[in-house]
Structures are given as C-alpha cells and as structure tokens.
C-alpha atoms as a PDB file:
ATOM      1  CA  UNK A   1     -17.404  -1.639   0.376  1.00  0.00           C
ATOM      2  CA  UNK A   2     -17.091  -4.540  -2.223  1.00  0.00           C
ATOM      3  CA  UNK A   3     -17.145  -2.109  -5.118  1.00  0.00           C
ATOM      4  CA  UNK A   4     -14.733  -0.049  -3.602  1.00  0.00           C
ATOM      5  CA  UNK A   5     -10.873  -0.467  -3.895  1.00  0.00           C
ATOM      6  CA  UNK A   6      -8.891   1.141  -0.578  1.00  0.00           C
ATOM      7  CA  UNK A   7      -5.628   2.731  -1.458  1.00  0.00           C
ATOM      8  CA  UNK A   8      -3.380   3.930   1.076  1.00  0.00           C
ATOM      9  CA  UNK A   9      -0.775   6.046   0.169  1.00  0.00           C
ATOM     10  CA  UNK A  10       2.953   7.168   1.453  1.00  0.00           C
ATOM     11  CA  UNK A  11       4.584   9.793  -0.201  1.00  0.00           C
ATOM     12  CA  UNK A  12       8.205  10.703   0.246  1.00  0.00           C
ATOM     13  CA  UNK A  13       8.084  14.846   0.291  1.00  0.00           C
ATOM     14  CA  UNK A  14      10.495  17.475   1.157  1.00  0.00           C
ATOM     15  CA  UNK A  15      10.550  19.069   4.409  1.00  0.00           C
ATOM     16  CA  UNK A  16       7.182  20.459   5.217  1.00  0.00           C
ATOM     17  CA  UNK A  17       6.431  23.875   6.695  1.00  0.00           C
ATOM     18  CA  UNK A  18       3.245  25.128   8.558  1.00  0.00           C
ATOM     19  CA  UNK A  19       2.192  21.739  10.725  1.00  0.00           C
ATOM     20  CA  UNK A  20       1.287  20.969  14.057  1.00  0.00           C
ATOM     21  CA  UNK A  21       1.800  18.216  16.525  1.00  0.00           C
ATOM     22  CA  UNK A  22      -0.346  14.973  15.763  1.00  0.00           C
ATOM     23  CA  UNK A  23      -2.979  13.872  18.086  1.00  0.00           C
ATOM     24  CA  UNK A  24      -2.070  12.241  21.026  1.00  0.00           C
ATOM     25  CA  UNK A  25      -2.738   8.205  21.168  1.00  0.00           C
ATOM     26  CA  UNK A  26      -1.575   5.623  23.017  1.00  0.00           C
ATOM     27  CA  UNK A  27       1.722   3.101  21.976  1.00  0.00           C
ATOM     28  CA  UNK A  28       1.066   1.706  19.077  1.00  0.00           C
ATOM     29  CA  UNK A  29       3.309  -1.454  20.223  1.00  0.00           C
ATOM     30  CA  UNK A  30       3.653  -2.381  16.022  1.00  0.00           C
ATOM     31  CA  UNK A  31       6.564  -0.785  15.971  1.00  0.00           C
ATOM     32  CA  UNK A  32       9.482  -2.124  17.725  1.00  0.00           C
ATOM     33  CA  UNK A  33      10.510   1.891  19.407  1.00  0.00           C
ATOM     34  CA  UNK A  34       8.213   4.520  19.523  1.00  0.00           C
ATOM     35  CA  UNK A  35       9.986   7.551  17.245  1.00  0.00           C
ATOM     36  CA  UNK A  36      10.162   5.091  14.399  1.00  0.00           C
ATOM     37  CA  UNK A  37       7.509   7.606  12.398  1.00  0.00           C
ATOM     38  CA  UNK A  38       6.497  11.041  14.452  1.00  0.00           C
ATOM     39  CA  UNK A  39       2.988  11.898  13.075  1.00  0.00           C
ATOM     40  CA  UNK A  40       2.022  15.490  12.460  1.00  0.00           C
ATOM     41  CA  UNK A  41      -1.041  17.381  11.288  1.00  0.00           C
ATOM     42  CA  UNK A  42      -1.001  19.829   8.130  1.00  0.00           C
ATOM     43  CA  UNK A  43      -4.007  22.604   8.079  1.00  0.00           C
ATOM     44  CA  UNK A  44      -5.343  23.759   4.579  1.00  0.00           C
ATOM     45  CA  UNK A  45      -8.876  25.278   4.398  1.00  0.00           C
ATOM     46  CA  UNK A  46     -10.268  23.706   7.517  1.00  0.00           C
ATOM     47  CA  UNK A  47      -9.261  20.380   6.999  1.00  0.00           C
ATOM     48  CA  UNK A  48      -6.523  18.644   8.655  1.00  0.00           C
ATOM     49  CA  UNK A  49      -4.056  15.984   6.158  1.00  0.00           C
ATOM     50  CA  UNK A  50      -1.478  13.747   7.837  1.00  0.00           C
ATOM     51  CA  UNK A  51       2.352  13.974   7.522  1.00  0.00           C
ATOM     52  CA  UNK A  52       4.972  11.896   9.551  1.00  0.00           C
ATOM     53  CA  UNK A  53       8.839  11.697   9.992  1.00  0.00           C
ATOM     54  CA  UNK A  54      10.550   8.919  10.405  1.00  0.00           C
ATOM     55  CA  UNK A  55      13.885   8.643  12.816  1.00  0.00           C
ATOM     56  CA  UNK A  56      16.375   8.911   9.456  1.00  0.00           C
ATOM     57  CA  UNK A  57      14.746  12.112   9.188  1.00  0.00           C
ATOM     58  CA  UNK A  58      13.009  12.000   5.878  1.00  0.00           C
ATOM     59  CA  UNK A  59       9.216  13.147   5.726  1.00  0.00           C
ATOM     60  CA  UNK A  60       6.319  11.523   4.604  1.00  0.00           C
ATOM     61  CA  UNK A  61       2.824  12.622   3.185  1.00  0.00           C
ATOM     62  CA  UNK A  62       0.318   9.985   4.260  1.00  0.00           C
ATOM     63  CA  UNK A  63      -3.269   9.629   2.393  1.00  0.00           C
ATOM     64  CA  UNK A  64      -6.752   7.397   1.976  1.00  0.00           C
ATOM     65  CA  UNK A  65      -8.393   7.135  -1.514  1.00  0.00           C
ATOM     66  CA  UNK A  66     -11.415   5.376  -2.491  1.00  0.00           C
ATOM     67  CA  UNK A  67     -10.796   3.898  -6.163  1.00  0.00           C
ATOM     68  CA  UNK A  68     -13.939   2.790  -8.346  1.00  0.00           C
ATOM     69  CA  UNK A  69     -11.455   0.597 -10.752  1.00  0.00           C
ATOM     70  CA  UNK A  70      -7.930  -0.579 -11.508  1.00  0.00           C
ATOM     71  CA  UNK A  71      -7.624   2.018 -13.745  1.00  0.00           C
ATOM     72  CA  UNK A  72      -8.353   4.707 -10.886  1.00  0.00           C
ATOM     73  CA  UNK A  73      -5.623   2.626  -8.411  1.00  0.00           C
ATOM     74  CA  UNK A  74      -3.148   2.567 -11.171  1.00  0.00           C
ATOM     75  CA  UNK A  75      -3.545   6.492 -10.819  1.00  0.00           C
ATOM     76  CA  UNK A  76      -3.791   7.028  -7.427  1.00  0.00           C
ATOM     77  CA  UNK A  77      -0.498   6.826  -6.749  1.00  0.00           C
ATOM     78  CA  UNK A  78       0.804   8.893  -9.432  1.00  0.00           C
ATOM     79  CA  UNK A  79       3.274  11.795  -7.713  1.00  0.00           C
ATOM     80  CA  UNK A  80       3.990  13.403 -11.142  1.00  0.00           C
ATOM     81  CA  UNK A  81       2.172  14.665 -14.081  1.00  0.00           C
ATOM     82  CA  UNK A  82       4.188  13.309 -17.361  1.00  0.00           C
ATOM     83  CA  UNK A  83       2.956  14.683 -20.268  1.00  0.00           C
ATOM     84  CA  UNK A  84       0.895  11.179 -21.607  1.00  0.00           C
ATOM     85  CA  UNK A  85      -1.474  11.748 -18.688  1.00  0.00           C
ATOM     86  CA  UNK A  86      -1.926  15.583 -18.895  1.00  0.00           C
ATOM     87  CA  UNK A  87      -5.407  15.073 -19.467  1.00  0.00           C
ATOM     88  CA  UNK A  88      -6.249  12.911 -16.391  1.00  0.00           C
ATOM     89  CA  UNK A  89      -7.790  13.236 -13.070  1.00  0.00           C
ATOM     90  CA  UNK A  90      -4.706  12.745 -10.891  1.00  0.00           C
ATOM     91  CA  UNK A  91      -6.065  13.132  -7.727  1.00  0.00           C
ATOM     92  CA  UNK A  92      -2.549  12.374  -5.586  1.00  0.00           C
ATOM     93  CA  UNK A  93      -0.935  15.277  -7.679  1.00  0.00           C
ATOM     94  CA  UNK A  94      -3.643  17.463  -7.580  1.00  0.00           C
ATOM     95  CA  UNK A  95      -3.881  17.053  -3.782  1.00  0.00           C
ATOM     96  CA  UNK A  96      -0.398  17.183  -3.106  1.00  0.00           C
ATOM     97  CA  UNK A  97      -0.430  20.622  -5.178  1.00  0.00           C
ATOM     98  CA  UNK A  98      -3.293  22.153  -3.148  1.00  0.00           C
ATOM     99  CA  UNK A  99      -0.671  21.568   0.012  1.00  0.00           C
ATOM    100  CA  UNK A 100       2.535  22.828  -1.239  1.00  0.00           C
ATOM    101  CA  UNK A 101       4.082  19.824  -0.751  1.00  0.00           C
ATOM    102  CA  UNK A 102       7.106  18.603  -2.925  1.00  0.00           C
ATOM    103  CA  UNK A 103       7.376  14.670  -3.341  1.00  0.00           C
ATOM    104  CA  UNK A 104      11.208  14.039  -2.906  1.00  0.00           C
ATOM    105  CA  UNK A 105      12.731  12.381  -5.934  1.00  0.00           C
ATOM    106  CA  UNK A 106      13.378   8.958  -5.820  1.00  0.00           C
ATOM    107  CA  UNK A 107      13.789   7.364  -9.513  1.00  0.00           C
ATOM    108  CA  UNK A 108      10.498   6.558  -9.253  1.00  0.00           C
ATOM    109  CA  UNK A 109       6.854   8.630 -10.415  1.00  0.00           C
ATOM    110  CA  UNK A 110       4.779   6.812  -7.754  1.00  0.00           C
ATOM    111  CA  UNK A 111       3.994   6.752  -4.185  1.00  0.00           C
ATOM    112  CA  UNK A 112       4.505   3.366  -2.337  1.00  0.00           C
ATOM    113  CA  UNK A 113       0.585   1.988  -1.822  1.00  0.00           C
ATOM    114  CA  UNK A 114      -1.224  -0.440   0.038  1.00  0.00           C
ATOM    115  CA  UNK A 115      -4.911  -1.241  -1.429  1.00  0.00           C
ATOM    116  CA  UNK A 116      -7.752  -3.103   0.524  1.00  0.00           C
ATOM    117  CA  UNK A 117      -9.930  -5.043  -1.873  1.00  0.00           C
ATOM    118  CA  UNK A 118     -13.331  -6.722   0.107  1.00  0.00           C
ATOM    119  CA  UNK A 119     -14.548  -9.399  -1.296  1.00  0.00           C
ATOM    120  CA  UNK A 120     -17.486 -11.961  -1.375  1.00  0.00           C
ATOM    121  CA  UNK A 121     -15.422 -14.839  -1.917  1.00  0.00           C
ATOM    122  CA  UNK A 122     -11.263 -14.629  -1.892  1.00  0.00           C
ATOM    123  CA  UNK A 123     -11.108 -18.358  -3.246  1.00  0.00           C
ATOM    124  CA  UNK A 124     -13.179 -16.456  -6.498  1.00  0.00           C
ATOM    125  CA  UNK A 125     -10.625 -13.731  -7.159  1.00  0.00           C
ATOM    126  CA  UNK A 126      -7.884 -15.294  -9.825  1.00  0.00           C
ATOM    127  CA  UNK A 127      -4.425 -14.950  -8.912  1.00  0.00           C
ATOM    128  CA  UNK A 128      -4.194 -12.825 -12.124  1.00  0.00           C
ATOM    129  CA  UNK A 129      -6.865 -10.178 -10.274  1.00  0.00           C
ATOM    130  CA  UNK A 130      -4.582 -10.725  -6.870  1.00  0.00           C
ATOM    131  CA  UNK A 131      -0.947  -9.619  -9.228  1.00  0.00           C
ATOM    132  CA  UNK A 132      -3.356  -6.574 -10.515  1.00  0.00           C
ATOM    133  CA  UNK A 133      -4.245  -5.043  -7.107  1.00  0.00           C
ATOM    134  CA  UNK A 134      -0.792  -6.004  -5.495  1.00  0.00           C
ATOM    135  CA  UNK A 135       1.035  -4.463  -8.220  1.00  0.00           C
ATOM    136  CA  UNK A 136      -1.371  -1.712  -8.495  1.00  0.00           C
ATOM    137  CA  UNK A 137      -1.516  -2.043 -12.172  1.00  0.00           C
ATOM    138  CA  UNK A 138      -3.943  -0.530 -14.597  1.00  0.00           C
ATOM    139  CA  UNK A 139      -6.543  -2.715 -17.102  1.00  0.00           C
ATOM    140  CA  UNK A 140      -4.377  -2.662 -20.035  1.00  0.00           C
ATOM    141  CA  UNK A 141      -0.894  -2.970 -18.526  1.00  0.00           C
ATOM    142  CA  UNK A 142       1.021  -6.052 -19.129  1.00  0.00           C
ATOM    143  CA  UNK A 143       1.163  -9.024 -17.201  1.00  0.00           C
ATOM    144  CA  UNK A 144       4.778  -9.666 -16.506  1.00  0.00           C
ATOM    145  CA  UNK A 145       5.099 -11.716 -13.258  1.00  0.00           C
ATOM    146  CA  UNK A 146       3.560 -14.745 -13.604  1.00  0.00           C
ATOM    147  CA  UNK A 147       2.970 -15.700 -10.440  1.00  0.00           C
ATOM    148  CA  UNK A 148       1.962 -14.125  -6.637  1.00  0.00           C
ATOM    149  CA  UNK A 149       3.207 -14.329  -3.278  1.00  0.00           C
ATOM    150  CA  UNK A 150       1.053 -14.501  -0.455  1.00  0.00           C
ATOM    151  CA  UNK A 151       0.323 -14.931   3.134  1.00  0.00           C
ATOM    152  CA  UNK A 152      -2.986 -15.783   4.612  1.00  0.00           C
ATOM    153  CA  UNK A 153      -5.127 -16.545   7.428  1.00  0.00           C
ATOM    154  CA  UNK A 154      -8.465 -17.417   8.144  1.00  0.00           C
ATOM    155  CA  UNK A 155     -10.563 -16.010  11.161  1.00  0.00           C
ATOM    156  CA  UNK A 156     -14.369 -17.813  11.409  1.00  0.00           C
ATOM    157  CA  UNK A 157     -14.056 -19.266   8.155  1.00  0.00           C
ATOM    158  CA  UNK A 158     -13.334 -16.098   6.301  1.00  0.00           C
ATOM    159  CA  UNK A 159     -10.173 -15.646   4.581  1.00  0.00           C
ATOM    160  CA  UNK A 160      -7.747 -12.378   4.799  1.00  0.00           C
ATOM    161  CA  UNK A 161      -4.997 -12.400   2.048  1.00  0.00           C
ATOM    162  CA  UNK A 162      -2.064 -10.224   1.852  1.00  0.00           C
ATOM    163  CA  UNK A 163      -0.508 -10.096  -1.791  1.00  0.00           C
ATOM    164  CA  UNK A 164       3.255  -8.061  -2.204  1.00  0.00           C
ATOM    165  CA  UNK A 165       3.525  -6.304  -5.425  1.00  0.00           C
ATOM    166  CA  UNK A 166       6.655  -7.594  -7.413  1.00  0.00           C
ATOM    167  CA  UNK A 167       9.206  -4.165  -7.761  1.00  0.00           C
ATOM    168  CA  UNK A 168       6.191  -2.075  -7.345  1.00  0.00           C
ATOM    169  CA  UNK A 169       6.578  -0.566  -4.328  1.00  0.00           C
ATOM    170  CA  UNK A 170       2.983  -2.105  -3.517  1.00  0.00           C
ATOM    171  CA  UNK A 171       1.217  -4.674  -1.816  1.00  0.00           C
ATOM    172  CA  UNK A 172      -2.623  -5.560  -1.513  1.00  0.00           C
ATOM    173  CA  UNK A 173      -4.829  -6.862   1.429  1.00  0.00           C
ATOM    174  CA  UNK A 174      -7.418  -9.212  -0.150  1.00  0.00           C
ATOM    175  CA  UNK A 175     -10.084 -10.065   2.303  1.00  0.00           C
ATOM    176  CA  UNK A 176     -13.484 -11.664   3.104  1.00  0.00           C
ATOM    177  CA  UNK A 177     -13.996 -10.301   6.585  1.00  0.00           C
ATOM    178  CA  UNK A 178     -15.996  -7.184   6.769  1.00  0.00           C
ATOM    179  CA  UNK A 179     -15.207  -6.601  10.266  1.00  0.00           C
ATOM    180  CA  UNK A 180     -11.761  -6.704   9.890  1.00  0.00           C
ATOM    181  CA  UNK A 181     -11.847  -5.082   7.174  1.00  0.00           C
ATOM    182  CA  UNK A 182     -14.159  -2.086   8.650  1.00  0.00           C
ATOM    183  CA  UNK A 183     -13.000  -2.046  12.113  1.00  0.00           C
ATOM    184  CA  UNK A 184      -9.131  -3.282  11.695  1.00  0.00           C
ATOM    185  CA  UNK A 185      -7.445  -2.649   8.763  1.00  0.00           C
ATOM    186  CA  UNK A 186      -8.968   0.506   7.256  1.00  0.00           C
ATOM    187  CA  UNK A 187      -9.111   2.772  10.999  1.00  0.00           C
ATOM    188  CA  UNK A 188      -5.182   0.936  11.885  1.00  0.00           C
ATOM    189  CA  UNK A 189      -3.659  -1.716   9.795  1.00  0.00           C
ATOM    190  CA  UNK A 190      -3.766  -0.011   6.503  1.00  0.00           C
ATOM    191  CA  UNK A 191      -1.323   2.456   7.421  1.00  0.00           C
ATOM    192  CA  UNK A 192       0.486   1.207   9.751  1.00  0.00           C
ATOM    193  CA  UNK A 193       1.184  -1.988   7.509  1.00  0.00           C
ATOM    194  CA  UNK A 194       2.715   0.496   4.683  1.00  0.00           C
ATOM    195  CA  UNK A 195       4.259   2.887   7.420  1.00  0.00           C
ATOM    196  CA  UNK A 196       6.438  -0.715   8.117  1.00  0.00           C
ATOM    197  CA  UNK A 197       6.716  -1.068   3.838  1.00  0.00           C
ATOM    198  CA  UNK A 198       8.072   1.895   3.046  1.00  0.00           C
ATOM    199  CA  UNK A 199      10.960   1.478   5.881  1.00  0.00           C
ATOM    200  CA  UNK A 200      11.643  -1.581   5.020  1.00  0.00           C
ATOM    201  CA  UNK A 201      11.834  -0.452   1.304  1.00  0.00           C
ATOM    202  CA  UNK A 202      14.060   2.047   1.892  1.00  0.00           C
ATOM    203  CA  UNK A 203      16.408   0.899   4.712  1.00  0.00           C
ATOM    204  CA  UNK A 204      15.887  -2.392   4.637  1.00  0.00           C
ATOM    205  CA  UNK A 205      15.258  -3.050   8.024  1.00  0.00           C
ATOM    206  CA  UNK A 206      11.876  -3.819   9.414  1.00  0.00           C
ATOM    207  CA  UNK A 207      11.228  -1.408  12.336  1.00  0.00           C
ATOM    208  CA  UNK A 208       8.892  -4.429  14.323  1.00  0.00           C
ATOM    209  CA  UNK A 209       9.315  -7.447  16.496  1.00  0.00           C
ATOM    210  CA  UNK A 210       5.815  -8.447  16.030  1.00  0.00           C
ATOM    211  CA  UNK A 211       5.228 -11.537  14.431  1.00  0.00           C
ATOM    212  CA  UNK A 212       2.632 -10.643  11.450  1.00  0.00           C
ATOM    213  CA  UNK A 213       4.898  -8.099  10.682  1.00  0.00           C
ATOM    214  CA  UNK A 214       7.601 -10.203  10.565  1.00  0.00           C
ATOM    215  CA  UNK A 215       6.013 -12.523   7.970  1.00  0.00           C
ATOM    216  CA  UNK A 216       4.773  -9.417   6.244  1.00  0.00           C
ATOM    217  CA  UNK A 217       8.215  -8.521   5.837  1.00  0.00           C
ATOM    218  CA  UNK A 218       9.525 -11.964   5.143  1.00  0.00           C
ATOM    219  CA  UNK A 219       6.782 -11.780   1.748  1.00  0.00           C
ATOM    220  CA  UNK A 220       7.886  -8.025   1.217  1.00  0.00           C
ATOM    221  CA  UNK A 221      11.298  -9.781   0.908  1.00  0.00           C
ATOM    222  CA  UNK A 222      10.433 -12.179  -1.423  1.00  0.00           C
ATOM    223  CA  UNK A 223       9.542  -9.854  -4.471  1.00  0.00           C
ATOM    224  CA  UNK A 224      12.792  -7.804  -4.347  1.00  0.00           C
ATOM    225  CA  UNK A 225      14.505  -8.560  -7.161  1.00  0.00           C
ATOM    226  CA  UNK A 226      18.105  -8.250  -5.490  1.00  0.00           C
ATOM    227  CA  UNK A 227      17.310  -9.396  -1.861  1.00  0.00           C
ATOM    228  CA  UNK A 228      17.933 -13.366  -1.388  1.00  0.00           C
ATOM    229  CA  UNK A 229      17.334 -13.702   2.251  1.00  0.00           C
ATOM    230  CA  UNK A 230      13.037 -14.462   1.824  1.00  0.00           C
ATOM    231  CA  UNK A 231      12.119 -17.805   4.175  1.00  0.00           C
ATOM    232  CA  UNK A 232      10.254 -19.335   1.185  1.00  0.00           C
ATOM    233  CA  UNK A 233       8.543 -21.933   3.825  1.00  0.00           C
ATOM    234  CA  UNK A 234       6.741 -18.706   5.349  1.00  0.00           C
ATOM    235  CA  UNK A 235       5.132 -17.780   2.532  1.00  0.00           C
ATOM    236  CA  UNK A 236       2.788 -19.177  -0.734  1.00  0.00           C
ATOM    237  CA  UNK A 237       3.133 -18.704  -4.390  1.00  0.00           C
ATOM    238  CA  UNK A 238       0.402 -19.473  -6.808  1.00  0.00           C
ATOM    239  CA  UNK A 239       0.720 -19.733 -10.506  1.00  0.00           C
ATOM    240  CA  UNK A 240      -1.218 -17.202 -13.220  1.00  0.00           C
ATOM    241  CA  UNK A 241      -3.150 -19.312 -14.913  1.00  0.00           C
ATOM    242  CA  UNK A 242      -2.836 -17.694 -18.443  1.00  0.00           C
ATOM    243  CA  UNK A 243      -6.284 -19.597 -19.723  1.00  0.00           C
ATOM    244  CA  UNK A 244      -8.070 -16.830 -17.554  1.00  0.00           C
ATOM    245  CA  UNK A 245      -6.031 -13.489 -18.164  1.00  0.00           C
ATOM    246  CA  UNK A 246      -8.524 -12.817 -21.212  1.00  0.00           C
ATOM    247  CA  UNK A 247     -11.771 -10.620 -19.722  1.00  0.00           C
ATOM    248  CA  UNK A 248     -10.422 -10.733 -15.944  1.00  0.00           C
ATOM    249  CA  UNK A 249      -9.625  -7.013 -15.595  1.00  0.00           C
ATOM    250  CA  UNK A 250     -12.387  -6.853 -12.896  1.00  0.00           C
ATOM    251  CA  UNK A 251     -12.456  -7.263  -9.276  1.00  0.00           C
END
C-alpha cells in the first residue's frame, strides 16, 4: 500500500438512466439525516459502479483509483478530454464514457477527490509533498500556496493527517496506520469523508453533527478563498519550506 496513492472520486453527472437500488446497510449515523445521499447501483458488462443522489436532487458518479504517481492523481480526476492531453490515459473519462454518463458542467474540468497516501513515517513527508497530494497536483505544476492546513491525530503512536486542498476541490488523508488505513478509511471513510466535501462545497452546509466531521469541515473552510468563518484554533498550518521544493516530487 505505501507505493500506492488512493483516489476517491465524486463526479457531478446528469441524470442517470438504467440503475438499481443500492445495497441495503445499516445507518450510517455520519450524516446528520439519512436521505442526505441515496446510493444506487449502475450495471455495465457484469460489473456493478456506484452512483448516489443527494436530497437537492443532483446526481453523483462515485469511484476508487489506485494511482502509481502524482502525475497519475493529477489525472485521475480529469472529467474532460482538452485537446493538450489527447494523448493520455485518462482513466476517469474513459470510464465515465464506457457508462454513458455525462459529468454536469460546473466551471470546472475535474472531479472533487479525496487521496489516501500510507506512509512509513508522516513526520518524513515535507509539507511541500502534503500541498501536492491535497491539491492533487501533478510533478511539474507550480507551487502556489505556500503553506498547508491540517488536522491530526495520533492513535498508538501512529499519526493520521488530513490535508484540504487550497481551491482544488481536494483534500488528502496522510497516514501511518495501516489498520486504519486498510480497515477504516479505504472500506468507509474515504467516501463518506468526500460524500460530506462535495456538499459542503456546493451548498455550503455540512450535512453532519459528528464531531470529526465538524473539524473536517472547519479545515475544508479554511482554504476557501471567499469563506471567513474557519475557527483557526481548530486547525494547524505549516510553512513550505522552499529550501526543499527542489527533487521532492515523490511520496
């Protein structure tokens, strides 16, 4: 898993046609009511992909991809083709195509993402590394922010991180803890942590009365460029030291 970067994907889509009910599963009691999103299933070739609708009515295409680089993340949420990438592997679009499934139009090219990076060591991974993942940037784009915003906690001496992406409609979960990262995040946290991400993008209202979300969405807050209402004593900020941009484009 360390070589591996976890991206979890929401894309805004048209309505859908052709799904089925979603599995059933017991209250997930994240959410503050339970019709917040309304989970279907969409059959292609024997193989069952995830959709949801959330209670403003607007539908969602919901996806895992394993990323070998920053290079792959920076593409993984790509929801159009423009012609400077008509050449690369896009594997959102190409997905997404297989489906029949129309992104809706936003303003934006990309889907809102939330990665999982595992690590041997978070105290290793510069804050530089941290702004790449969170704002699911590529090797060679340019550093703009020069800083992060975090929240963490530590669990048996192992550290879990959670970095929001600056504008980006990203965030990243940094962590140490296999377990939590194998048994909590990926199979639950991963998408129900951007399920509460994108509302909050878009309505801005956060859809929980749970407290990690509610620092989640505190942080989430703090990197919108027009919202002023962050608690800056609930979350961290750490400087990019510019000494050790040069040659840190790995994770």
């Amino acid at each position: 898993m360390i070589n591996k970067l976890y991206s979890e994907i929401a894309v805004p889509i048209e309505s859908p046609f052709g799904f089925m009910p979603g599995k059933d599963s017991e209250r997930d009691f994240t959410f503050d009511k339970e019709d917040r999103f309304k989970d279907y299933l969409l059959g292609k070739d024997g193989q069952s992909y995830n959709i949801s609708l959330d209670d403003n009515g607007q539908w969602y295409f919901f996806t895992s991809l394993e990323c070998n680089s920053l290079d792959e993340l920076k593409l993984s949420r790509q929801i159009f083709r423009p012609p400077y990438l008509k050449d690369e592997k896009l594997m959102l679009v190409e997905l997404m195509d297989k489906l029949d499934l129309k992104p809706f139009y936003e303003g934006h090219d990309k889907a809102y993402g939330h990665v999982l990076s595992l690590v041997p060591k978070l105290d290793s991974v510069s804050a530089f590394n941290q702004a790449r993942l969170a704002n699911y940037d590529g090797s060679d784009d340019p550093t703009i922010i020069k800083k992060i915003h975090f929240i963490e906690n530590e669990y048996k001496s192992e550290k879990t991180r959670f970095v929001s992406g600056f504008e980006t409609r990203s965030f990243a979960t940094v962590t140490e803890n296999e377990f939590y990262a194998k048994e909590i995040h990926l199979p639950s946290n991963a998408r129900n942590y951007l399920k509460l991400f994108v509302y909050f993008s878009r309505y801005g209202v956060l859809p929980s009365q749970q407290m990690m979300p509610r620092f989640l969405g505190n942080l989430w807050a703090s990197t919108q460029s027009l919202n002023t209402s962050a608690n800056p004593a609930l979350f961290k900020d750490e400087g990019i030291d510019r000494k050790k941009i040069r040659g840190a484009n790995s994770i």
